[in-house]
PDB file of N, CA and C in Angstrom:
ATOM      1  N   UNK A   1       0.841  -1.182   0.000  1.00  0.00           N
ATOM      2  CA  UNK A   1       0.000   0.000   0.000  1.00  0.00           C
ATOM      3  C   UNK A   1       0.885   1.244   0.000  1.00  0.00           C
ATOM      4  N   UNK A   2       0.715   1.964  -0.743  1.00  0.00           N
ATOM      5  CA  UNK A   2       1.374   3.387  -1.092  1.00  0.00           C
ATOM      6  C   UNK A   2       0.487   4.192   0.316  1.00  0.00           C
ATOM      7  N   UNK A   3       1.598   5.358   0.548  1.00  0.00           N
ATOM      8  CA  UNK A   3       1.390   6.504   1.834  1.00  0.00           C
ATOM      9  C   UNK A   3       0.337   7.225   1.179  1.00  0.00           C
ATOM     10  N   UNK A   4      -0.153   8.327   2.327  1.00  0.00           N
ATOM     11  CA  UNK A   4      -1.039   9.243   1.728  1.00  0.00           C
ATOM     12  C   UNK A   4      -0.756  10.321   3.390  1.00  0.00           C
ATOM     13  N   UNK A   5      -1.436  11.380   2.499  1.00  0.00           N
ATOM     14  CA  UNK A   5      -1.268  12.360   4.064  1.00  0.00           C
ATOM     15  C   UNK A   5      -2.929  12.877   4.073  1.00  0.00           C
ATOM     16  N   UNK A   6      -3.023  12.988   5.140  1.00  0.00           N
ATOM     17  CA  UNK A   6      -4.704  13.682   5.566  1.00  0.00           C
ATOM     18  C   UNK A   6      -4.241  15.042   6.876  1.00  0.00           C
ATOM     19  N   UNK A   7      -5.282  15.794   6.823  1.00  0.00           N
ATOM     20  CA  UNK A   7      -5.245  16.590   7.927  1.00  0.00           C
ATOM     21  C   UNK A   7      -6.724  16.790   8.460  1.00  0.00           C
ATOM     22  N   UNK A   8      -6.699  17.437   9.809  1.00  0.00           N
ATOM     23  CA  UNK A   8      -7.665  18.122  10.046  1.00  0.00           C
ATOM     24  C   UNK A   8      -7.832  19.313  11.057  1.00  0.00           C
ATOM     25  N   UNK A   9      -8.858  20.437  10.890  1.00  0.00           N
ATOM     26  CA  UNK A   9      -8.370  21.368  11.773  1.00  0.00           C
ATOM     27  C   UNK A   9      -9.703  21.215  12.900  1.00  0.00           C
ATOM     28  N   UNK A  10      -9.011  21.407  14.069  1.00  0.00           N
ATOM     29  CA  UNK A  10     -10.583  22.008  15.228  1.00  0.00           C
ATOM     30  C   UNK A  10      -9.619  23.312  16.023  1.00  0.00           C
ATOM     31  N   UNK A  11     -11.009  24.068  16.493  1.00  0.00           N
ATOM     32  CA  UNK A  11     -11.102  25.070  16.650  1.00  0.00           C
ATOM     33  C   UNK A  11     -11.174  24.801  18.667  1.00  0.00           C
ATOM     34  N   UNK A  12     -10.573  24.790  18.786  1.00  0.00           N
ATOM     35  CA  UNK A  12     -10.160  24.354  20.019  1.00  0.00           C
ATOM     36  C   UNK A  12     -10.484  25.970  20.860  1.00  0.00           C
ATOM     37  N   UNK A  13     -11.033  27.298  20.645  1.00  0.00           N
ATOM     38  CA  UNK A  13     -11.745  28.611  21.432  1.00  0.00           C
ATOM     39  C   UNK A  13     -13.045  27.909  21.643  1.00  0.00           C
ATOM     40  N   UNK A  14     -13.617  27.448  20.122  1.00  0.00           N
ATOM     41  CA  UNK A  14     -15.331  27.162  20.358  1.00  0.00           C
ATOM     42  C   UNK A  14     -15.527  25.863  20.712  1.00  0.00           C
ATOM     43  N   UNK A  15     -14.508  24.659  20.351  1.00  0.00           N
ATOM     44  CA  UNK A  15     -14.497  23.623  20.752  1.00  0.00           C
ATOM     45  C   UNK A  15     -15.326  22.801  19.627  1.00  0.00           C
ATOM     46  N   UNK A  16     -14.839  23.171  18.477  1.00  0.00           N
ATOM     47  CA  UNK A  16     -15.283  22.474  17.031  1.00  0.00           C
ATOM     48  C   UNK A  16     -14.713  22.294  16.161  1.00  0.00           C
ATOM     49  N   UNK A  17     -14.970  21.560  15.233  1.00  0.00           N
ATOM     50  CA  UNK A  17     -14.518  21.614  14.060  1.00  0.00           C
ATOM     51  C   UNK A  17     -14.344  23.243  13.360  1.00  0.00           C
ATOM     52  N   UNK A  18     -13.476  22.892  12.787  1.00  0.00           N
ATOM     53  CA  UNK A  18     -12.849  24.575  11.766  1.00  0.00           C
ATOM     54  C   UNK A  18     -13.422  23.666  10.440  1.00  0.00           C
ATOM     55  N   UNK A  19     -14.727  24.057   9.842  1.00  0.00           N
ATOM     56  CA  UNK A  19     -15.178  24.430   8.594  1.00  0.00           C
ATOM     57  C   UNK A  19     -14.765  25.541   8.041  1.00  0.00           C
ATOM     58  N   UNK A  20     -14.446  24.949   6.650  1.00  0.00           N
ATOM     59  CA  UNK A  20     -14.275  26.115   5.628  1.00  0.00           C
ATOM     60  C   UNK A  20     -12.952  27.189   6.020  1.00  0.00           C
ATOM     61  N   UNK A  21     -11.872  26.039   6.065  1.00  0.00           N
ATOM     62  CA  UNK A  21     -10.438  26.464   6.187  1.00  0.00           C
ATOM     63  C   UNK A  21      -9.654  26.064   5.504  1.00  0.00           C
ATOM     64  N   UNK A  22      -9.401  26.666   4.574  1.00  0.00           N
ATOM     65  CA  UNK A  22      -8.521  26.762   3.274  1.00  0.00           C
ATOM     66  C   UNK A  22      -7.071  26.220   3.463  1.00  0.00           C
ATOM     67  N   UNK A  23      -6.374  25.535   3.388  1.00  0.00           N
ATOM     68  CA  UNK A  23      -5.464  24.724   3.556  1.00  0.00           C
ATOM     69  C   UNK A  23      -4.292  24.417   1.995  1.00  0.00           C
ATOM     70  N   UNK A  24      -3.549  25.187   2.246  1.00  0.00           N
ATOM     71  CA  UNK A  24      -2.363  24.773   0.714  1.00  0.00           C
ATOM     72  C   UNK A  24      -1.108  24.084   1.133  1.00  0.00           C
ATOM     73  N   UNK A  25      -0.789  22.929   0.342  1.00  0.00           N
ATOM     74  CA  UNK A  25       0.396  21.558   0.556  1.00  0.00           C
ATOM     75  C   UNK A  25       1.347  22.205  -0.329  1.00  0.00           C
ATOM     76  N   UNK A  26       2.697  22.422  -0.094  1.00  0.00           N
ATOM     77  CA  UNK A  26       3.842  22.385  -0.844  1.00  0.00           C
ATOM     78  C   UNK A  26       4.602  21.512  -0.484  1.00  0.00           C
ATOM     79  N   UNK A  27       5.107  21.547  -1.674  1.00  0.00           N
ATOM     80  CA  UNK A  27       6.495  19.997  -1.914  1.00  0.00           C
ATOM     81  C   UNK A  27       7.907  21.418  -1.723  1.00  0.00           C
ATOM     82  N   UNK A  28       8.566  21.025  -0.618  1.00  0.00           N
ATOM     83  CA  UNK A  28       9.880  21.713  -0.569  1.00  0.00           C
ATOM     84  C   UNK A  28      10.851  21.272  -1.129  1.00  0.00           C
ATOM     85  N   UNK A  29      11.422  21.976  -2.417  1.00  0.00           N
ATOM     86  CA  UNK A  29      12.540  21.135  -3.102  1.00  0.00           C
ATOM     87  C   UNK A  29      13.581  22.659  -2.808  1.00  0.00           C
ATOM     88  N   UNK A  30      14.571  22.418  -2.214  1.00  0.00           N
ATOM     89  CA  UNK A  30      15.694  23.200  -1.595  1.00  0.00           C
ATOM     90  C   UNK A  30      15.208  24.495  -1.204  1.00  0.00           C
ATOM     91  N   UNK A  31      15.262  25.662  -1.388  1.00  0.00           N
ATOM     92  CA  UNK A  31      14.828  26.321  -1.088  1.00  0.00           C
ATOM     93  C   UNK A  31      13.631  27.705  -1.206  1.00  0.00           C
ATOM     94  N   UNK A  32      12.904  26.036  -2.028  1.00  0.00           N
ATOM     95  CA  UNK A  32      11.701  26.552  -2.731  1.00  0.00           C
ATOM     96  C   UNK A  32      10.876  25.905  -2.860  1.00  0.00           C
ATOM     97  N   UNK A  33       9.587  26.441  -2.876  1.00  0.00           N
ATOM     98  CA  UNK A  33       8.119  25.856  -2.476  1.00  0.00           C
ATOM     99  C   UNK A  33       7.464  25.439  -3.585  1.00  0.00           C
ATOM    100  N   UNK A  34       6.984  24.334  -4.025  1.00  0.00           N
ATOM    101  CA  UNK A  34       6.411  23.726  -5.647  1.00  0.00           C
ATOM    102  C   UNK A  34       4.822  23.355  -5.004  1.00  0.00           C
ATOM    103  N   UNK A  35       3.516  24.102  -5.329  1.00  0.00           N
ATOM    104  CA  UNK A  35       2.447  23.949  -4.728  1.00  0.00           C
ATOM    105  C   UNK A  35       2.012  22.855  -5.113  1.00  0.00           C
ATOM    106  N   UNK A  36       1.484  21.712  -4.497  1.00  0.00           N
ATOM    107  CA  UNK A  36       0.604  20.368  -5.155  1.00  0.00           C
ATOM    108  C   UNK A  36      -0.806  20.256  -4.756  1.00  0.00           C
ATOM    109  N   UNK A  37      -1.532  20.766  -3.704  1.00  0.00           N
ATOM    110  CA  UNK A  37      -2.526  21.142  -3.268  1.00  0.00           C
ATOM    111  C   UNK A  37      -3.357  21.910  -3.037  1.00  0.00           C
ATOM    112  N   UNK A  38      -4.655  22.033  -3.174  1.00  0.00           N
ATOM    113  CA  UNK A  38      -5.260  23.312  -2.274  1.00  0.00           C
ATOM    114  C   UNK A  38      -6.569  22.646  -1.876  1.00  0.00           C
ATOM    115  N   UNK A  39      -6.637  22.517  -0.856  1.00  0.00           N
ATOM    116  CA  UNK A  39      -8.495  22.109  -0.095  1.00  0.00           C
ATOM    117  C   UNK A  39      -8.887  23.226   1.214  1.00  0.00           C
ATOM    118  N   UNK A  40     -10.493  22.700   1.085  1.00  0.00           N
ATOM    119  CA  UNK A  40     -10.861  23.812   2.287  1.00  0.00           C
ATOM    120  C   UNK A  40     -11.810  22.473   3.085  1.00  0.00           C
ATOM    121  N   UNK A  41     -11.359  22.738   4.501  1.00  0.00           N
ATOM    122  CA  UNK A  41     -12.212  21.698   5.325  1.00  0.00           C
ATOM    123  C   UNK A  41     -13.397  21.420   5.218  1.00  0.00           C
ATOM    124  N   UNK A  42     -14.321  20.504   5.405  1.00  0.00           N
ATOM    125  CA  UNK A  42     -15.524  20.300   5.429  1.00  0.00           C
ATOM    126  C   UNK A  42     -16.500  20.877   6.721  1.00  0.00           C
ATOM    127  N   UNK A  43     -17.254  19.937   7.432  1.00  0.00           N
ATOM    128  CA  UNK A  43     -18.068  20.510   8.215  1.00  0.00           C
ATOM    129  C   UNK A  43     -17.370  19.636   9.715  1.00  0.00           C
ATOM    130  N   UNK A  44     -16.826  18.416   9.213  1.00  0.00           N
ATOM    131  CA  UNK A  44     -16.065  17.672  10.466  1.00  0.00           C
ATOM    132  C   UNK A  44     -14.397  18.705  10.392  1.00  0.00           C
ATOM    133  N   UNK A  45     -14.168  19.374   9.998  1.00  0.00           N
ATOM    134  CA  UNK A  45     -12.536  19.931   9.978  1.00  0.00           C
ATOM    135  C   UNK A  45     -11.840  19.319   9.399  1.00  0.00           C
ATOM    136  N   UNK A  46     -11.955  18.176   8.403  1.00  0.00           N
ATOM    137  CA  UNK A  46     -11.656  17.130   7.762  1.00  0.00           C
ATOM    138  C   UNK A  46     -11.700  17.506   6.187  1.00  0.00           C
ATOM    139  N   UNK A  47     -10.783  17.297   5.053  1.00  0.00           N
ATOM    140  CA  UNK A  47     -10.804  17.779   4.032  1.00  0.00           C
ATOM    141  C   UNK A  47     -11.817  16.517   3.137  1.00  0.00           C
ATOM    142  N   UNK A  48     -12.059  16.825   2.102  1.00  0.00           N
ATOM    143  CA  UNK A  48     -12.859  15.219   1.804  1.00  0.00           C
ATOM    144  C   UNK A  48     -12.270  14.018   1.321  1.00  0.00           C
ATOM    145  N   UNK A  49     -10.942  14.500   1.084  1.00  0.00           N
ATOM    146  CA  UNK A  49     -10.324  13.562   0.640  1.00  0.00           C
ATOM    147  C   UNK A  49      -8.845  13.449   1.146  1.00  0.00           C
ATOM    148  N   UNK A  50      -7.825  12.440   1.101  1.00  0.00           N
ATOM    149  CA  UNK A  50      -6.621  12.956   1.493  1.00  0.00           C
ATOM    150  C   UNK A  50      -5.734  13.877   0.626  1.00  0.00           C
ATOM    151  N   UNK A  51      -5.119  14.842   1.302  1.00  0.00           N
ATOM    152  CA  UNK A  51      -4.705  16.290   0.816  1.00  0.00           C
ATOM    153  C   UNK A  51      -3.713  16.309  -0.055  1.00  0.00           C
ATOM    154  N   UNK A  52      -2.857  14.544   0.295  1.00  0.00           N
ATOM    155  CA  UNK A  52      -1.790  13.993  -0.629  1.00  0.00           C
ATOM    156  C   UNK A  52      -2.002  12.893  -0.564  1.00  0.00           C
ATOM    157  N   UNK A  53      -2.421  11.710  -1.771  1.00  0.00           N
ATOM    158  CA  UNK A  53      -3.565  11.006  -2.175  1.00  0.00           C
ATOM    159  C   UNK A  53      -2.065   9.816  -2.409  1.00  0.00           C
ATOM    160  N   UNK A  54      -2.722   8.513  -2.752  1.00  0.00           N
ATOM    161  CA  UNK A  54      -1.639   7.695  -2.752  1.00  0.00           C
ATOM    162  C   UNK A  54      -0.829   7.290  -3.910  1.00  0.00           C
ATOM    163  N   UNK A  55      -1.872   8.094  -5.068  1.00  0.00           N
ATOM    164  CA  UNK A  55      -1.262   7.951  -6.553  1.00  0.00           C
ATOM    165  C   UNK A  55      -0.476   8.904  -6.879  1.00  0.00           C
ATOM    166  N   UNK A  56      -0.407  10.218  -5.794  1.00  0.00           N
ATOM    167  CA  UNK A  56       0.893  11.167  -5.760  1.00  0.00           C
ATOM    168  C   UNK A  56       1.558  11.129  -4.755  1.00  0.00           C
ATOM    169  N   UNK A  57       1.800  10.331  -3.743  1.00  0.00           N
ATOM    170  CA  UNK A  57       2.411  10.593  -2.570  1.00  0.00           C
ATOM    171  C   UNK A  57       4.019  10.236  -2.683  1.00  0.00           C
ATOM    172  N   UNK A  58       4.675  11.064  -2.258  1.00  0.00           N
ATOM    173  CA  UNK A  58       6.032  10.701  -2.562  1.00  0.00           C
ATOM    174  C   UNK A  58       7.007  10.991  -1.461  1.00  0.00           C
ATOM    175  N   UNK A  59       7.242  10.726  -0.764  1.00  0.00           N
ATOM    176  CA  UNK A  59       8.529  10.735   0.279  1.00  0.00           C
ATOM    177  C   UNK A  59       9.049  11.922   0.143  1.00  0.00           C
ATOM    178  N   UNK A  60       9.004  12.676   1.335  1.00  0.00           N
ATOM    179  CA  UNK A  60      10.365  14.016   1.101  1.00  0.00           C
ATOM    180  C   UNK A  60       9.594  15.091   2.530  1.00  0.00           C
ATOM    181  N   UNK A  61      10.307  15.957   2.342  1.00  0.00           N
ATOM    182  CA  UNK A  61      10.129  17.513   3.043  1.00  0.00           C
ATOM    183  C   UNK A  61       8.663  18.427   2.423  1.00  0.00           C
ATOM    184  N   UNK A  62       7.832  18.580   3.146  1.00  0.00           N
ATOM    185  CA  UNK A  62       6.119  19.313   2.702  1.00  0.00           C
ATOM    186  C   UNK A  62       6.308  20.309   3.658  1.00  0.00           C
ATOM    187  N   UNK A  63       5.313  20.822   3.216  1.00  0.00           N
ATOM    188  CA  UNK A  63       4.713  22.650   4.411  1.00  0.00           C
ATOM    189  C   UNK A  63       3.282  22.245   3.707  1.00  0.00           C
ATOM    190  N   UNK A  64       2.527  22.003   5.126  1.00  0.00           N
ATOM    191  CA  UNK A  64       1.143  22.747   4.793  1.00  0.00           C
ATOM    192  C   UNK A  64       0.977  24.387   5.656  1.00  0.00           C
ATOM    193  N   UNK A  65       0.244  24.932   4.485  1.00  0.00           N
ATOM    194  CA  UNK A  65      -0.058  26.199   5.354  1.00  0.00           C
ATOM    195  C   UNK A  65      -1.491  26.569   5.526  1.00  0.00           C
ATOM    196  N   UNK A  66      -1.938  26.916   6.537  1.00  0.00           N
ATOM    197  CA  UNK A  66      -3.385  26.717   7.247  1.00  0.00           C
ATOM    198  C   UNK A  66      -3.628  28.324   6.979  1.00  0.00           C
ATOM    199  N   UNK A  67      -4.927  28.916   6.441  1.00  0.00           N
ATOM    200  CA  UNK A  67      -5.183  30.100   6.179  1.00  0.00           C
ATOM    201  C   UNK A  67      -6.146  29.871   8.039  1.00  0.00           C
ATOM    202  N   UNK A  68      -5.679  30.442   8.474  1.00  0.00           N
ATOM    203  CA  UNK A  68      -5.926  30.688   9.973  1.00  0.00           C
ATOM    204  C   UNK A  68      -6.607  31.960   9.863  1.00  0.00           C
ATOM    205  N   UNK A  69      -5.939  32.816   9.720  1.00  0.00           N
ATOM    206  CA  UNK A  69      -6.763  34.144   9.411  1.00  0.00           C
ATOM    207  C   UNK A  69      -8.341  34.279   8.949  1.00  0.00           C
ATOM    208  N   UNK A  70      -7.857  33.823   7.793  1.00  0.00           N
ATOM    209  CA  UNK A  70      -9.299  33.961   7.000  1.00  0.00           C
ATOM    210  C   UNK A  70     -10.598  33.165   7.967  1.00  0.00           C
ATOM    211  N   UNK A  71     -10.133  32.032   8.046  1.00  0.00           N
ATOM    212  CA  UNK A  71     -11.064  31.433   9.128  1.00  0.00           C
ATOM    213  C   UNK A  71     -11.264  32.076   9.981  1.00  0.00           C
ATOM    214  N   UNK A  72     -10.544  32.308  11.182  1.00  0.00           N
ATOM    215  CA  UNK A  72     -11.077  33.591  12.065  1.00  0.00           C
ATOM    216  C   UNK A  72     -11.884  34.310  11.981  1.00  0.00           C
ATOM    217  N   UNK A  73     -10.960  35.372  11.010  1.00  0.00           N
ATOM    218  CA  UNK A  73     -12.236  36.785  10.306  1.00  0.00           C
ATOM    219  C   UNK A  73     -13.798  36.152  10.449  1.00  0.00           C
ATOM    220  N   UNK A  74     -14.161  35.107   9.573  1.00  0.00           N
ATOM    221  CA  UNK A  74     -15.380  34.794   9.609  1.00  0.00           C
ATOM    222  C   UNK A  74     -16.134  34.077  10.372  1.00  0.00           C
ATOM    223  N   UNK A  75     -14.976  33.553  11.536  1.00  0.00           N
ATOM    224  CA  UNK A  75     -15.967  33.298  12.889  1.00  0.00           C
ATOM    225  C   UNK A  75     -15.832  34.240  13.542  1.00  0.00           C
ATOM    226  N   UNK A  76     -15.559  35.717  13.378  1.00  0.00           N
ATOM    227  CA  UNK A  76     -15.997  36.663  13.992  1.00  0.00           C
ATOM    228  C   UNK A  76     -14.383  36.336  15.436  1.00  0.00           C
ATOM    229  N   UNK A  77     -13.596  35.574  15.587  1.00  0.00           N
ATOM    230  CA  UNK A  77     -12.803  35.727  16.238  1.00  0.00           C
ATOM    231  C   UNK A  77     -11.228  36.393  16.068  1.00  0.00           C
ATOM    232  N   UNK A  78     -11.668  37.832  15.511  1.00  0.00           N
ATOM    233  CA  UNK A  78     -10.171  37.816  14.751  1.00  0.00           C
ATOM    234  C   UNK A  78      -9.620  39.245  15.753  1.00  0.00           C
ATOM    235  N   UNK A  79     -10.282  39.995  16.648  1.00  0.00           N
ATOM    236  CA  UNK A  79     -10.075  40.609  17.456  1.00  0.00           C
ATOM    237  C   UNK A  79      -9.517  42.060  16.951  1.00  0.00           C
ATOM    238  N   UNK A  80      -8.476  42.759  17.609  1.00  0.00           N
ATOM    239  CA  UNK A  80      -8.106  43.950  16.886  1.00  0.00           C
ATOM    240  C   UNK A  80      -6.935  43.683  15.683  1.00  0.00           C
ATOM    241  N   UNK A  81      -6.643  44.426  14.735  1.00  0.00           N
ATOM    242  CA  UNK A  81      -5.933  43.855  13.764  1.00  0.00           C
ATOM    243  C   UNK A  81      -4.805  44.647  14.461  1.00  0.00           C
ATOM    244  N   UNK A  82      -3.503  44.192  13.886  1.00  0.00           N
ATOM    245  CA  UNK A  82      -3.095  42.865  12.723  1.00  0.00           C
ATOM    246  C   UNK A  82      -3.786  41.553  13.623  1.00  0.00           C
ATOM    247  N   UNK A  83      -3.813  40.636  12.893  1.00  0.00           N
ATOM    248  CA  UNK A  83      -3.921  39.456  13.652  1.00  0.00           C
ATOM    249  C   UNK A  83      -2.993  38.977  14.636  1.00  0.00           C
ATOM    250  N   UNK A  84      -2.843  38.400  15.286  1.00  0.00           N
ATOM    251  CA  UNK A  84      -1.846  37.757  15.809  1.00  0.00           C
ATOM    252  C   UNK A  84      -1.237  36.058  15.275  1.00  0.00           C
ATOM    253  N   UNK A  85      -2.296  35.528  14.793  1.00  0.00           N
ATOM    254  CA  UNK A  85      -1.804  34.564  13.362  1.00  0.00           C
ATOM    255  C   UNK A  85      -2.669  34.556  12.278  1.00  0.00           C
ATOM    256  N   UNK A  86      -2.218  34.573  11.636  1.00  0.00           N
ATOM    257  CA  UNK A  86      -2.765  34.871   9.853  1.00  0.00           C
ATOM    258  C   UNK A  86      -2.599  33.481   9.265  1.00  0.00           C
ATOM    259  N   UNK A  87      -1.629  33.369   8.739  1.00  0.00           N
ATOM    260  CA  UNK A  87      -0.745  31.715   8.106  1.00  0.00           C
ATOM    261  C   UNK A  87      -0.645  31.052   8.921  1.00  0.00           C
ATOM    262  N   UNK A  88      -0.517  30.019   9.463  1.00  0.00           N
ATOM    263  CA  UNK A  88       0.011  28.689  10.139  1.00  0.00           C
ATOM    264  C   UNK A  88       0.633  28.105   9.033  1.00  0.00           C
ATOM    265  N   UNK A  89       2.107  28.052   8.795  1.00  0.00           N
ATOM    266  CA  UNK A  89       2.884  27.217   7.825  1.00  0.00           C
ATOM    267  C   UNK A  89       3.385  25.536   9.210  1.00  0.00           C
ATOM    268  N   UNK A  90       3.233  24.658   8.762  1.00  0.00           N
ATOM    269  CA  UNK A  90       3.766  23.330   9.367  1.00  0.00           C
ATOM    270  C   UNK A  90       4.467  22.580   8.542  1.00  0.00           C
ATOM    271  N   UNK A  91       5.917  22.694   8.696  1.00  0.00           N
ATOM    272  CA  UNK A  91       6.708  21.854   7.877  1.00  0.00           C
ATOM    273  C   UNK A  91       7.220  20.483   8.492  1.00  0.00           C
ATOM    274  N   UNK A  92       7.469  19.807   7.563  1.00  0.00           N
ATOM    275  CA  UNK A  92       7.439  18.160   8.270  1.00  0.00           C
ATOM    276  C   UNK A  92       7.962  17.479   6.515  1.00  0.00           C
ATOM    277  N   UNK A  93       8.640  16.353   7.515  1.00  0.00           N
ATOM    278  CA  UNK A  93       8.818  14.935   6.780  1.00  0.00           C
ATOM    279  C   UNK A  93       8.277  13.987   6.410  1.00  0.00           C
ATOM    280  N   UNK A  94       8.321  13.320   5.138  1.00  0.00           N
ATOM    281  CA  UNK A  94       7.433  11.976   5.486  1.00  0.00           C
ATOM    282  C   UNK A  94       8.796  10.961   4.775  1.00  0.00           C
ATOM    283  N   UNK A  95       9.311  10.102   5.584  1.00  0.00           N
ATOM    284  CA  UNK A  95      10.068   9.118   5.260  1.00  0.00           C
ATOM    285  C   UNK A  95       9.992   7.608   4.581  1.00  0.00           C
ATOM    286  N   UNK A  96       8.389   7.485   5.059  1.00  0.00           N
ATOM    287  CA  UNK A  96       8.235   6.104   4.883  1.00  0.00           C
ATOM    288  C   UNK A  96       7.117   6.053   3.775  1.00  0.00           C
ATOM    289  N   UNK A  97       7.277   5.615   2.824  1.00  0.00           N
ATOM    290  CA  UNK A  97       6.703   5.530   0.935  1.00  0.00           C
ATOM    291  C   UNK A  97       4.948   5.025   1.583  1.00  0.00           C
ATOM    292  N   UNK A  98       5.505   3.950   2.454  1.00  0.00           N
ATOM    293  CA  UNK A  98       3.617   2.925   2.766  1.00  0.00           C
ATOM    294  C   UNK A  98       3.014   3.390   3.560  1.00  0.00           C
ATOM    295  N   UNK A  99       3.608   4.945   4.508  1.00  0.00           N
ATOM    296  CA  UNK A  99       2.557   5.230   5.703  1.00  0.00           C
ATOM    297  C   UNK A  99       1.409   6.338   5.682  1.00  0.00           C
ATOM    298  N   UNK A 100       0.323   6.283   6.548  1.00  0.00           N
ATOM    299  CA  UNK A 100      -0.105   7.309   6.237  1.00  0.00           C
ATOM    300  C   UNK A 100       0.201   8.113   7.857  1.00  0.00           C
ATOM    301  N   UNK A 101       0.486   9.565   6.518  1.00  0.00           N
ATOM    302  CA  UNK A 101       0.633  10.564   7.806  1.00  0.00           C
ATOM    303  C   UNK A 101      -0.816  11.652   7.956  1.00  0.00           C
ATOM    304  N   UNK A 102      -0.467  12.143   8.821  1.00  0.00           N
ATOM    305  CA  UNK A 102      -1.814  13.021   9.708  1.00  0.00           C
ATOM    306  C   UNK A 102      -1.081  14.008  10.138  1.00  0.00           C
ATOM    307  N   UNK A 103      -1.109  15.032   9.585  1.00  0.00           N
ATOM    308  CA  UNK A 103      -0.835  15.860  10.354  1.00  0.00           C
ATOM    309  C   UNK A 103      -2.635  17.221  10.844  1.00  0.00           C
ATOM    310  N   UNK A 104      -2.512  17.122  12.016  1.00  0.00           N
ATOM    311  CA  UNK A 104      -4.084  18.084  12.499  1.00  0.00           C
ATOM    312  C   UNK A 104      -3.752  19.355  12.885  1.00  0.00           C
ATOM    313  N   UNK A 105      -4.271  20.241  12.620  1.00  0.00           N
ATOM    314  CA  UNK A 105      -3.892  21.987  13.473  1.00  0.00           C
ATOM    315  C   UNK A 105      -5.225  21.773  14.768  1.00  0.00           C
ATOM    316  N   UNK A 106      -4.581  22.155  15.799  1.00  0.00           N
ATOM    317  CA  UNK A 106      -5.790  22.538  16.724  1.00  0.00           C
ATOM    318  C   UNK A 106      -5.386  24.306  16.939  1.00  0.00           C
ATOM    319  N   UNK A 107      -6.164  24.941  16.592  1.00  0.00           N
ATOM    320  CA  UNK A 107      -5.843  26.192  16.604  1.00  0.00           C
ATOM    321  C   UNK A 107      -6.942  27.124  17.523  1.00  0.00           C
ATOM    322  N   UNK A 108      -6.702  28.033  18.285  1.00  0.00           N
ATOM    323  CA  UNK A 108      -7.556  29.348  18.827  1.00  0.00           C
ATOM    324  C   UNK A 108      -7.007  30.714  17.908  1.00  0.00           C
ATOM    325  N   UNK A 109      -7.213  31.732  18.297  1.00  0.00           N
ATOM    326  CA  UNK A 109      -6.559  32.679  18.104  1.00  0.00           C
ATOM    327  C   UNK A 109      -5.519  33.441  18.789  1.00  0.00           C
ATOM    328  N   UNK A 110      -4.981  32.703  19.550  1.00  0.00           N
ATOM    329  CA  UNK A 110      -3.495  33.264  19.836  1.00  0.00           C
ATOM    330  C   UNK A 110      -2.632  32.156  20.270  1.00  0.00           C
ATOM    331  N   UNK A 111      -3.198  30.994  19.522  1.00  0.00           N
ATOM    332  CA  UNK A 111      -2.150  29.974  19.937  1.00  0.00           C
ATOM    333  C   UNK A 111      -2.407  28.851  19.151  1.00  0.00           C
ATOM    334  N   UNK A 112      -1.402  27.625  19.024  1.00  0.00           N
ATOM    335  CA  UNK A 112      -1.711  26.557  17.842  1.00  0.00           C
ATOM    336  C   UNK A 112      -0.943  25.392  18.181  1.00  0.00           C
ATOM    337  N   UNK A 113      -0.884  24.231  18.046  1.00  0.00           N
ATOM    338  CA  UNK A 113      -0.251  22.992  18.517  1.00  0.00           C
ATOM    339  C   UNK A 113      -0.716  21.719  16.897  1.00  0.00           C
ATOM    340  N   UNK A 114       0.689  21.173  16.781  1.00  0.00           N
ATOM    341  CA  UNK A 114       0.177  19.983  15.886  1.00  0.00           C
ATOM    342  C   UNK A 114       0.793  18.727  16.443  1.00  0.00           C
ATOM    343  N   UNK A 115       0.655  17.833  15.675  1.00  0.00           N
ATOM    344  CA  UNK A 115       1.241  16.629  16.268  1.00  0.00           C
ATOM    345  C   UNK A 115       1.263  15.183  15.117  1.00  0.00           C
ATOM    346  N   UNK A 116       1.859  14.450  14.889  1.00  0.00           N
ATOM    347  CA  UNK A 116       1.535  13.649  13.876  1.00  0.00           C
ATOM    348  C   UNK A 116       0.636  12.550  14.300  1.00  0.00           C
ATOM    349  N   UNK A 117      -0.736  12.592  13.667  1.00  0.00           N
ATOM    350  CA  UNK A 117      -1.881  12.062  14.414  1.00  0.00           C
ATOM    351  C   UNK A 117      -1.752  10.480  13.684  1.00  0.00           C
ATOM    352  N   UNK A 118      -2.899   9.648  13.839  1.00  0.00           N
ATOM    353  CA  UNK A 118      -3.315   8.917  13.104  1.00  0.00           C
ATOM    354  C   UNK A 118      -4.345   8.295  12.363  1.00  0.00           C
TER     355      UNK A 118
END
């Protein structure tokens, strides 16, 4: 079985799922970003499909970056501007060709934690 990567975001202020959070995957090849993705969460914080699928998944160095901001703004939690996070970039490895990785944002607005889920 070929790898694949999935994510998902919750909103860990309201204690929900983060619907309708725009989410972009880059492939890091030295010191530059090659985009392969773009999804926006569903209604579980869950994209509908995996974000890097198993008929493209390929071993190496990724950044997903979480439009945090934008989400905010429209749950009305975005407070006085500037924001205090806008982007959430998460860069990470995937080593192993057959696994699947997870990476999840649990995000509020002034703070964020990931972890490689399963």
């Amino acid at each position: 079985m070929a790898g694949y990567l999935t994510t998902h975001v919750l909103d860990t202020a309201r204690g929900c799922p983060a619907a309708g959070l725009r989410i972009t995957l880059y492939a890091i090849d030295g010191n530059g970003r090659l985009p392969v993705a773009e999804m926006t969460t569903n209604a579980d914080g869950r994209t509908d499909s995996p974000i890097l699928p198993q008929d493209a998944f390929r071993t190496g160095t990724y950044e997903l970056v979480f439009f945090a901001g934008d989400y905010l703004r429209a749950t009305g939690q975005d407070g006085a501007a500037p924001l205090f996070l806008d982007e959430v970039p998460i860069r990470f490895g995937m080593s192993d060709a057959e696994a699947h990785y997870h990476v999840p944002l649990l995000l509020s607005p002034y703070g964020y934690s990931t972890y490689r889920g399963s």
